[in-house]
N, C-alpha and C. Protein backbone atom coordinates (compact mmCIF):
# COMPACT_ATOMS: atom_id res chain seq x y z
N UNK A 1 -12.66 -3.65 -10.67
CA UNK A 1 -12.15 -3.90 -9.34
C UNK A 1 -12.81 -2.94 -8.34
N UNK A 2 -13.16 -1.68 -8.49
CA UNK A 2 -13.24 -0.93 -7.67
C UNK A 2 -15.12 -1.12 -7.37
N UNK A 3 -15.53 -1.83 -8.30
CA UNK A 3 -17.31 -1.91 -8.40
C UNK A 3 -17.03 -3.21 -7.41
N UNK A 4 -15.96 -3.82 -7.48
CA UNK A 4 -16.12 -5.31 -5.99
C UNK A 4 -16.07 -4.32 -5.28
N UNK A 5 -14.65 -3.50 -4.43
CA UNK A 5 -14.33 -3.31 -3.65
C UNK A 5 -15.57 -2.65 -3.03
N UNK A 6 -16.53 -1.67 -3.80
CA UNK A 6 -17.54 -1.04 -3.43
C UNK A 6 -19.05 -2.13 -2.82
N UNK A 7 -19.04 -3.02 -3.63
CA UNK A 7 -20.24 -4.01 -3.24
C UNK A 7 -20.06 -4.78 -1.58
N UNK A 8 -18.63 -4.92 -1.67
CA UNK A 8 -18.27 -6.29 -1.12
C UNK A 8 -17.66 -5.45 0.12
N UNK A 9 -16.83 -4.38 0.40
CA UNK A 9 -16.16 -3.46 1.37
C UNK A 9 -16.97 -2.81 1.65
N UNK A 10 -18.07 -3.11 2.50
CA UNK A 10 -19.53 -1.72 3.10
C UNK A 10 -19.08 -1.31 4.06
N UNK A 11 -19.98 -0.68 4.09
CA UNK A 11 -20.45 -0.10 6.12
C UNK A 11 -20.95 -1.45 6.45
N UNK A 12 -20.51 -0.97 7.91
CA UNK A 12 -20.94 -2.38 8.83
C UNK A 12 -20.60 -3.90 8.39
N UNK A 13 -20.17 -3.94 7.58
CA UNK A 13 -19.62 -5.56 7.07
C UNK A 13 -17.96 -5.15 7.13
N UNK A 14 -16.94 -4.39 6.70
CA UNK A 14 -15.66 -3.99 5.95
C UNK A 14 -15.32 -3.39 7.29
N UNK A 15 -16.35 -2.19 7.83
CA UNK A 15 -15.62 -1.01 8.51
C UNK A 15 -16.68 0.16 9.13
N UNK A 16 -16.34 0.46 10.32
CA UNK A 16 -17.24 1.53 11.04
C UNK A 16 -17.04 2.60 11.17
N UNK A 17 -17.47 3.39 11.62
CA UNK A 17 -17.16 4.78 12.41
C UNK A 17 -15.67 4.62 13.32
N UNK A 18 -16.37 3.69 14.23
CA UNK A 18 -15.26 3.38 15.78
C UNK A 18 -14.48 2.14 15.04
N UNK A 19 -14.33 1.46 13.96
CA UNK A 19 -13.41 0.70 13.11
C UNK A 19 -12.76 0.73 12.08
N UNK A 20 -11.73 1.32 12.14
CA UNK A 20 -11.10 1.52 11.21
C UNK A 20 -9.71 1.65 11.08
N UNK A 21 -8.79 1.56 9.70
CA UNK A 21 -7.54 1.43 10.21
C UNK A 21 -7.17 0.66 11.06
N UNK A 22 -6.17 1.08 11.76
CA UNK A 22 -5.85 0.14 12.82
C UNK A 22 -6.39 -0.23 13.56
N UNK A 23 -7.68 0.01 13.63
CA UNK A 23 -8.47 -0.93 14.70
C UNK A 23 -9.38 -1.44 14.10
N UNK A 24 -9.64 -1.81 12.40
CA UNK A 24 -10.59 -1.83 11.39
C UNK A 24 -11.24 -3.56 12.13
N UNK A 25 -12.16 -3.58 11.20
CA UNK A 25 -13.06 -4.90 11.48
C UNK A 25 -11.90 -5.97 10.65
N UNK A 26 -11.15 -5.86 9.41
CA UNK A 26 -9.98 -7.23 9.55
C UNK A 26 -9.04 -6.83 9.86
N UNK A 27 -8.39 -6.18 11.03
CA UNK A 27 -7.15 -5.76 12.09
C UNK A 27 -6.33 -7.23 11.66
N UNK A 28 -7.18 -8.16 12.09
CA UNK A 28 -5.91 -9.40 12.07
C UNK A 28 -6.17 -10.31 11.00
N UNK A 29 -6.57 -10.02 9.73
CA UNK A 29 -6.19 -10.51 8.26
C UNK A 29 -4.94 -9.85 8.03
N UNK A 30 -4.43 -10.64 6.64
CA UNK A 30 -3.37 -9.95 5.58
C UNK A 30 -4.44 -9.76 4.44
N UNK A 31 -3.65 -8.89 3.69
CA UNK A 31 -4.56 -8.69 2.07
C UNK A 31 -3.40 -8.37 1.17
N UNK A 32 -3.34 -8.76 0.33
CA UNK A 32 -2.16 -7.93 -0.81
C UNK A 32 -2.88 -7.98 -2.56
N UNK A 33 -2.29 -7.17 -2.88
CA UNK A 33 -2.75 -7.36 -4.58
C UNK A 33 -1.45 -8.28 -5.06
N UNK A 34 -1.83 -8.67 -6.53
CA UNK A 34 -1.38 -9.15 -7.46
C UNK A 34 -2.17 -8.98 -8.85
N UNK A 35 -1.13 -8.34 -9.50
CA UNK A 35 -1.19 -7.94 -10.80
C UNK A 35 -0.35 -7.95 -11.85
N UNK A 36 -0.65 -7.58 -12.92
CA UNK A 36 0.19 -7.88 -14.26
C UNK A 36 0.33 -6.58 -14.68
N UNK A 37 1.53 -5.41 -15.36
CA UNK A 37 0.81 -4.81 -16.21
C UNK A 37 0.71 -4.62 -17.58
N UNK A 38 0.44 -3.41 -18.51
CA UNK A 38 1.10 -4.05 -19.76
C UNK A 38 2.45 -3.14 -20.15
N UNK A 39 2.77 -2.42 -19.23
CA UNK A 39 4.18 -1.63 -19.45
C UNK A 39 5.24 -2.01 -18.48
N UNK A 40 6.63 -1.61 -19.10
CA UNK A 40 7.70 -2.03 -18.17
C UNK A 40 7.60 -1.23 -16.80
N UNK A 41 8.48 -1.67 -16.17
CA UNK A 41 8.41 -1.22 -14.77
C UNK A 41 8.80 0.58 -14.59
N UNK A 42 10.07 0.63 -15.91
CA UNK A 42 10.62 2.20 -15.61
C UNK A 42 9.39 2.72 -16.04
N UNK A 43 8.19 2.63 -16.58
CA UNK A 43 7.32 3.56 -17.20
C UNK A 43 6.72 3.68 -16.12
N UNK A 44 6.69 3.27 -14.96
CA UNK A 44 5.78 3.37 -13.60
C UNK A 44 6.96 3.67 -12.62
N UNK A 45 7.52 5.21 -12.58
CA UNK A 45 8.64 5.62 -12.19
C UNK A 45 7.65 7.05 -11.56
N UNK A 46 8.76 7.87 -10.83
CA UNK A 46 8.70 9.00 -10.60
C UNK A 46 8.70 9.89 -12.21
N UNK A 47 9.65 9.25 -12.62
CA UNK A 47 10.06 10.21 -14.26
C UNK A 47 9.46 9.68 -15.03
N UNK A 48 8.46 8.50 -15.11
CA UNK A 48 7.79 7.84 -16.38
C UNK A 48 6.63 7.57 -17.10
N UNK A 49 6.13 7.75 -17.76
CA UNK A 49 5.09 8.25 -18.54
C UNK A 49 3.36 7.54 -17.81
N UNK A 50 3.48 6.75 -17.00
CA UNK A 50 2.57 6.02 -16.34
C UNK A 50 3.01 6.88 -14.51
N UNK A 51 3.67 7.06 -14.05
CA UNK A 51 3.56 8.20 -12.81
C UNK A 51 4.47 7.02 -11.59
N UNK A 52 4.85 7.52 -11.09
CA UNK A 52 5.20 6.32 -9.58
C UNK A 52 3.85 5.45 -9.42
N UNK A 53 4.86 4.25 -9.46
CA UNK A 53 3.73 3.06 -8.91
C UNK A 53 2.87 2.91 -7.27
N UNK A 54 3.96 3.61 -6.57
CA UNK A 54 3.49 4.24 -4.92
C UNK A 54 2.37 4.93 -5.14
N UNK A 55 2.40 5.92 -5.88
CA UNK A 55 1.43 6.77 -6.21
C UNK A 55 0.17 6.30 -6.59
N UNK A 56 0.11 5.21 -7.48
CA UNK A 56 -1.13 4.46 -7.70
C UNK A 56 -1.58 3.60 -6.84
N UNK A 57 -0.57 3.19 -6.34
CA UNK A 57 -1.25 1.80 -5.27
C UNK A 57 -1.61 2.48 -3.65
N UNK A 58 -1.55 4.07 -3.54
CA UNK A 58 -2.06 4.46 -2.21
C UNK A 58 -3.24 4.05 -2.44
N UNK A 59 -4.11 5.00 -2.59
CA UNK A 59 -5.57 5.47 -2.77
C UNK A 59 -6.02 3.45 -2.19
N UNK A 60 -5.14 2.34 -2.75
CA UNK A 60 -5.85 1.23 -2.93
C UNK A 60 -5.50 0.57 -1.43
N UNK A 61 -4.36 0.73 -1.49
CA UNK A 61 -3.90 0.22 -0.01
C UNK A 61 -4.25 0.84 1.28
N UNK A 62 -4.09 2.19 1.17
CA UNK A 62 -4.11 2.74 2.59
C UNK A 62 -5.91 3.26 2.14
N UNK A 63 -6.58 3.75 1.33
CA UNK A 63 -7.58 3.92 1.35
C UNK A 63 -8.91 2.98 1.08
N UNK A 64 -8.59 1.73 0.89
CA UNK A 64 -9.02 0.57 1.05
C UNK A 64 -8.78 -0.44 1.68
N UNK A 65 -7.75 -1.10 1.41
CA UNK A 65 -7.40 -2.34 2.19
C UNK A 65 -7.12 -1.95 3.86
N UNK A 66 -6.19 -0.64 4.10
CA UNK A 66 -5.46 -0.42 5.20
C UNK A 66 -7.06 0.27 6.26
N UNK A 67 -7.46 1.12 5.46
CA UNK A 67 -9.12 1.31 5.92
C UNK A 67 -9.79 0.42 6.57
N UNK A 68 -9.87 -0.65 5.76
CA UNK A 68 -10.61 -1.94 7.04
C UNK A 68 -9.95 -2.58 7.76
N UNK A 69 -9.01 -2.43 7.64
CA UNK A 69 -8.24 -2.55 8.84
C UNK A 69 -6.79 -3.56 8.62
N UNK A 70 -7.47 -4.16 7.31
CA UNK A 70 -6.23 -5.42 6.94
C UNK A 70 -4.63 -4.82 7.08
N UNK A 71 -3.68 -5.85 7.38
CA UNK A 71 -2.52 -5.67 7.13
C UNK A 71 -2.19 -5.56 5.64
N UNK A 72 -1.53 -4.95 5.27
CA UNK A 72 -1.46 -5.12 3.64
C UNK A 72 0.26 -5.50 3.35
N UNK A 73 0.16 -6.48 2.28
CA UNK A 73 1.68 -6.90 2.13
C UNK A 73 1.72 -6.20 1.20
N UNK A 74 3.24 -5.98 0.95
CA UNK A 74 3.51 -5.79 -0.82
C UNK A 74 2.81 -6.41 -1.37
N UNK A 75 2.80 -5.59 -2.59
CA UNK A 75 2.32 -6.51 -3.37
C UNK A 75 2.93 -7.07 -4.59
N UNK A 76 2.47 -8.01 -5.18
CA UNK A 76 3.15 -9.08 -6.44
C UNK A 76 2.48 -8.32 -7.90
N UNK A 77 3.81 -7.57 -8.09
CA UNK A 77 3.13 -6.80 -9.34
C UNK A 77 4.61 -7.32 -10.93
N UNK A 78 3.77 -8.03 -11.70
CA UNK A 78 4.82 -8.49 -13.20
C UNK A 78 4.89 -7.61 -13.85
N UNK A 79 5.80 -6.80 -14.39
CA UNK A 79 5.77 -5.67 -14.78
C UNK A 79 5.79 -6.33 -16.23
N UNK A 80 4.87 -5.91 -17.32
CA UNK A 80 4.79 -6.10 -18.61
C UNK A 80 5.12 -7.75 -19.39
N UNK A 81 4.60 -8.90 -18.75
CA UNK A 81 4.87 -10.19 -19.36
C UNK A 81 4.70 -10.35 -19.95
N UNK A 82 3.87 -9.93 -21.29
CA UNK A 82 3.58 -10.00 -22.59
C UNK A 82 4.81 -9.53 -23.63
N UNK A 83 5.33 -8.78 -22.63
CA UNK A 83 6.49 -8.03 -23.50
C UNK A 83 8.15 -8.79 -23.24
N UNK A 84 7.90 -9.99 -22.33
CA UNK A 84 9.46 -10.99 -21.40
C UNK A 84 9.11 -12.26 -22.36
N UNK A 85 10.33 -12.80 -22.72
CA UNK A 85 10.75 -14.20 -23.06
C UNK A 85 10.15 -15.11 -21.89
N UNK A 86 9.59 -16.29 -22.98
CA UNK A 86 8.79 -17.11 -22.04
C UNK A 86 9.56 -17.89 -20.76
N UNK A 87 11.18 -18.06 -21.08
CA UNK A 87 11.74 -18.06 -19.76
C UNK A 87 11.53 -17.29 -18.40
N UNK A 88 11.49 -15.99 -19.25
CA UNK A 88 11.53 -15.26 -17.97
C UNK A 88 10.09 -15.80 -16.98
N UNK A 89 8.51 -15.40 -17.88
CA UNK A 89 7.66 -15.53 -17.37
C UNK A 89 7.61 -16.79 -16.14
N UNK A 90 8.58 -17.79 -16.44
CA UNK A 90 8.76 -19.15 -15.75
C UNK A 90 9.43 -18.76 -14.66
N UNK A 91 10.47 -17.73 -14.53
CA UNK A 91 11.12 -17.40 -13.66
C UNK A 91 10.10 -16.60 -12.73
N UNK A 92 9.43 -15.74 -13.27
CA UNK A 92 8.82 -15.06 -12.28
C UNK A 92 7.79 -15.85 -11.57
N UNK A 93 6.64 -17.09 -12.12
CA UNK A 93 6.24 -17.66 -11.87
C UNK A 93 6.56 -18.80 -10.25
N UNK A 94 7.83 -19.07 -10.61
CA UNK A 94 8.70 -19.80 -9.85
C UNK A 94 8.70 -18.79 -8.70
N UNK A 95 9.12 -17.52 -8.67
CA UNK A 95 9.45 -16.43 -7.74
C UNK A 95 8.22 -16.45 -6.93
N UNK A 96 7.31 -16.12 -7.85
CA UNK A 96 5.40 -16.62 -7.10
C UNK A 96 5.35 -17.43 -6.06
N UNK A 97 5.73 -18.56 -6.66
CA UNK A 97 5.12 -20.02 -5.90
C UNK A 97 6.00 -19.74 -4.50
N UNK A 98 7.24 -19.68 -5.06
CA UNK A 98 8.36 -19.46 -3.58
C UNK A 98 7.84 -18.14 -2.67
N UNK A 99 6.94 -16.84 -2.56
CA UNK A 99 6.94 -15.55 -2.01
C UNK A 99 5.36 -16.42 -1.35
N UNK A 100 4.61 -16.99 -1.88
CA UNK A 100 3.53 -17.91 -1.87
C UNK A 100 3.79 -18.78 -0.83
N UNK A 101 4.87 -19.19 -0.24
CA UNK A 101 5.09 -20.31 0.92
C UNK A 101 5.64 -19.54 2.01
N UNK A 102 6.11 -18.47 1.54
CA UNK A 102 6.36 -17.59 3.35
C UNK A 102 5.49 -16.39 3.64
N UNK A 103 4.20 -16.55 2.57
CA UNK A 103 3.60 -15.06 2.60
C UNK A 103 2.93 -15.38 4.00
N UNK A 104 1.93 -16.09 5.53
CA UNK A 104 2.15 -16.10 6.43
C UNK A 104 3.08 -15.52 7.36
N UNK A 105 4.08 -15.64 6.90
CA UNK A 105 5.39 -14.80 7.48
C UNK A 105 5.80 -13.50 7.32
N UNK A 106 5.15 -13.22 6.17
CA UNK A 106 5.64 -11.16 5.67
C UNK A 106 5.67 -10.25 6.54
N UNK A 107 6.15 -9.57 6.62
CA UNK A 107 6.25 -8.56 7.39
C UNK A 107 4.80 -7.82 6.45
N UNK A 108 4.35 -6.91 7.16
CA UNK A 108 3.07 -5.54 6.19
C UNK A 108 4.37 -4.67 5.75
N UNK A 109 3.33 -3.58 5.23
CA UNK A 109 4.00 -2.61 5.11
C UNK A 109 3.40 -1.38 5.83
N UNK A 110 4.23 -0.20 6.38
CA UNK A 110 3.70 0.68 7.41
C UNK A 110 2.59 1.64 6.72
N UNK A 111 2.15 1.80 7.71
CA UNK A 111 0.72 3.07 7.68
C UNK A 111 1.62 3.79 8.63
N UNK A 112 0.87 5.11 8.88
CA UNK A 112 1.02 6.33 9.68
C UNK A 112 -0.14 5.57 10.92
N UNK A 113 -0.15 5.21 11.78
CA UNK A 113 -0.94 4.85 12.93
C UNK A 113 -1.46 5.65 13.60
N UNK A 114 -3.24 5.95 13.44
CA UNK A 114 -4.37 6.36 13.64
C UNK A 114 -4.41 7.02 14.62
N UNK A 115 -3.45 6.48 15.84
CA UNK A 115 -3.20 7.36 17.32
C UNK A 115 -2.70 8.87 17.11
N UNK A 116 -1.45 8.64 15.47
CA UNK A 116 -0.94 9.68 15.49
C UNK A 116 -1.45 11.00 14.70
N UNK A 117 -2.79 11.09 15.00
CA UNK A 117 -3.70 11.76 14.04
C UNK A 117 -4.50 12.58 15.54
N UNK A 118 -5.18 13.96 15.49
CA UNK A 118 -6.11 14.12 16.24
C UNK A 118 -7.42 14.53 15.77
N UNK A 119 -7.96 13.07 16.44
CA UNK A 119 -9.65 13.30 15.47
C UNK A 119 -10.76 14.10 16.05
N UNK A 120 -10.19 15.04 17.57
CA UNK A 120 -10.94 16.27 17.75
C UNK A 120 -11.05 17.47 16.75
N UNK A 121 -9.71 17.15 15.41
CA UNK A 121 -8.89 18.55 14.77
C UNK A 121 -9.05 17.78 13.25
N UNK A 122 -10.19 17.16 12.96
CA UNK A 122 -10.38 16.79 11.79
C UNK A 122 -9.44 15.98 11.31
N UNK A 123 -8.75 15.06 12.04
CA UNK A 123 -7.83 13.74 11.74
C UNK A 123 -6.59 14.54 10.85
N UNK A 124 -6.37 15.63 11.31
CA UNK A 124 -5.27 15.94 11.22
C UNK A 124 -3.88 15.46 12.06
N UNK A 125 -2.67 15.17 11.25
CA UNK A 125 -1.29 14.87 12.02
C UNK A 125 -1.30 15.42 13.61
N UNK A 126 -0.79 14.93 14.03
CA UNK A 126 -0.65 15.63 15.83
C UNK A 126 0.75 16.41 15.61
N UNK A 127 0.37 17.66 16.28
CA UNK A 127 1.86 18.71 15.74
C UNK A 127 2.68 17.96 16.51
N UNK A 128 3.04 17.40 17.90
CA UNK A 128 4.55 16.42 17.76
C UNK A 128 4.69 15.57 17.06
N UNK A 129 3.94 14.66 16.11
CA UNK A 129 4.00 14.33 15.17
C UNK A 129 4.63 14.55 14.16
N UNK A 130 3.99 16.12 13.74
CA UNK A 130 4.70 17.05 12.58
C UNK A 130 6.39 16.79 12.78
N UNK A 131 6.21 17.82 14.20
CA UNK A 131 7.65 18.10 14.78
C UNK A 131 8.58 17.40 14.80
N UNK A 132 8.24 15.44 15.08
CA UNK A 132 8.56 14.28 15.13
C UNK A 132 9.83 14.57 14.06
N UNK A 133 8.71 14.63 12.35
CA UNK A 133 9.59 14.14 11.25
C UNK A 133 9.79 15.34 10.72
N UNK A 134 10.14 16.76 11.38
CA UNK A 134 10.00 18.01 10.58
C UNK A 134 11.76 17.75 10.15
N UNK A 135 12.77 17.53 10.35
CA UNK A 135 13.92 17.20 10.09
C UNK A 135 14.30 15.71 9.05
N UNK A 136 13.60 15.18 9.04
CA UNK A 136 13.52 13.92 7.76
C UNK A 136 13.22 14.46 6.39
N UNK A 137 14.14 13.66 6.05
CA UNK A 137 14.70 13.70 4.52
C UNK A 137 13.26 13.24 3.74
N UNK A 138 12.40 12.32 3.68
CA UNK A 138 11.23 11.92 3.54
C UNK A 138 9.69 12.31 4.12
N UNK A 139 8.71 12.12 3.31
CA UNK A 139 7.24 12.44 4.44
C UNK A 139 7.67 10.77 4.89
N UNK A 140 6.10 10.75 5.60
CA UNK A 140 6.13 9.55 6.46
C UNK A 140 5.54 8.42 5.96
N UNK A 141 4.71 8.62 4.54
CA UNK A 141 4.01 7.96 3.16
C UNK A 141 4.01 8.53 2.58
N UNK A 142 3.51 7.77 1.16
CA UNK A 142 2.83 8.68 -0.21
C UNK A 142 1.78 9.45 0.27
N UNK A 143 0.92 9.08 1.41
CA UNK A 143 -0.11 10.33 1.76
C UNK A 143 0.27 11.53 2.38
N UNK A 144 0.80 11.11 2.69
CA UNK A 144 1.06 11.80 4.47
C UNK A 144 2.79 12.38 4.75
N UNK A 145 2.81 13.13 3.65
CA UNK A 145 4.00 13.30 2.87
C UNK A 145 4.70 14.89 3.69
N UNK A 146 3.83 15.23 3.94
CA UNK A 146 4.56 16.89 4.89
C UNK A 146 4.72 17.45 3.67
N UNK A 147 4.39 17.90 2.33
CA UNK A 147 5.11 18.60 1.57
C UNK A 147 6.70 18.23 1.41
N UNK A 148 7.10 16.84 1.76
CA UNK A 148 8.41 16.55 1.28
C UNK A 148 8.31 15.36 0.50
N UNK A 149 9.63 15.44 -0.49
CA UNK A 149 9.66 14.08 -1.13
C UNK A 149 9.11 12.88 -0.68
N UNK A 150 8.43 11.73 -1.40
CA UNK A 150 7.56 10.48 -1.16
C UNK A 150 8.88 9.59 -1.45
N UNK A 151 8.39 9.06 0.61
CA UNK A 151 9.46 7.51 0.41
C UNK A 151 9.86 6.93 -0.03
N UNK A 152 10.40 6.94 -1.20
CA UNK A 152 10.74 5.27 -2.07
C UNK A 152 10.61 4.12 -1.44
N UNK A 153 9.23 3.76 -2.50
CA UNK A 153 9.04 2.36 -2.32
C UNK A 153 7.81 2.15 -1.10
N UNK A 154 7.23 3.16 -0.95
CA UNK A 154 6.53 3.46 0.27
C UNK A 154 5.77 2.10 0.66
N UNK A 155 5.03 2.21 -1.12
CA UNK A 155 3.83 0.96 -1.23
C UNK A 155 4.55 -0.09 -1.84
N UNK A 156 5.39 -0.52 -1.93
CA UNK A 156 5.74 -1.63 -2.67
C UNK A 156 7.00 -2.34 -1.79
N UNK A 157 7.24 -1.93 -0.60
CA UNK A 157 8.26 -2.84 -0.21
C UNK A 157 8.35 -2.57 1.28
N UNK A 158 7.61 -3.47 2.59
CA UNK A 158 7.99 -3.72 4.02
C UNK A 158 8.89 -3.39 4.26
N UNK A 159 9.36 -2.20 5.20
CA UNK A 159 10.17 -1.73 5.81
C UNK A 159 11.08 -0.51 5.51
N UNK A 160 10.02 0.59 4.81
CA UNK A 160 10.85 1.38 4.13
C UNK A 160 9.86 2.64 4.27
């Protein structure tokens, strides 16, 4: 995946200097993943032997997809189907087809917005920024975390 993302996501085709993020060259696409994996979902925990799933899907979302600028939805991730009764797999399938007829409609999920960065100061946070969320219980993403606990659900669920 990451040998596409590299061929196919360039300079000057994906994303510029003066394009990026929120003002990237696909500003007004959606993009989302979909995947399978081969472990249950608690093993892709804060406490579980595979690490938070937020944690894996930054680097992809906000440092790829959100980079060129796309909106990024949640994404459609089956946690371990090899290991579910073939009912279930039907159920989730079904869940597909139905998330598949309003995905047009999704809400994204948030980035930290590019304004709120100063790129005279090496695209560092803007201290009212800091100041903004210095009293929140949460950072403001899995990146962009202040040295405080990571959002639940940062990357995996619009509006949180």
């Amino acid at each position: 995946m990451k040998g596409w993302f590299d061929r196919v996501l360039t300079l000057g085709f994906a994303y510029s200097q003066d394009k990026r993020y929120s003002l990237g060259i696909f500003k007004d696409k959606k993009a989302m993943q979909s995947f399978t994996t081969g472990s249950h979902e608690s093993m892709f925990s804060a406490n579980g032997i595979n690490g938070d799933m937020n944690v894996t899907l930054w680097p992809l979302q906000n440092g790829i997809l959100h980079y060129c600028g796309f909106k990024v939805l949640a994404p459609q991730i089956y946690w371990a189907p090899s290991h579910i009764p073939p009912e279930a797999c039907t159920t989730m399938l079904e869940a597909w087809r139905e998330r598949l007829q309003g995905l047009l409609e999704e809400e994204p999920l948030t980035f930290t917005p590019l304004d709120c960065f100063d790129g005279e100061k090496g695209f560092q946070l803007k201290p009212e920024v800091h100041e903004k969320h210095a009293s929140k219980e949460f950072g403001l993403t899995v990146g962009i975390h202040l040295g405080k606990p990571l959002p639940p659900n940062n990357q995996m669920k619009a509006g949180v």
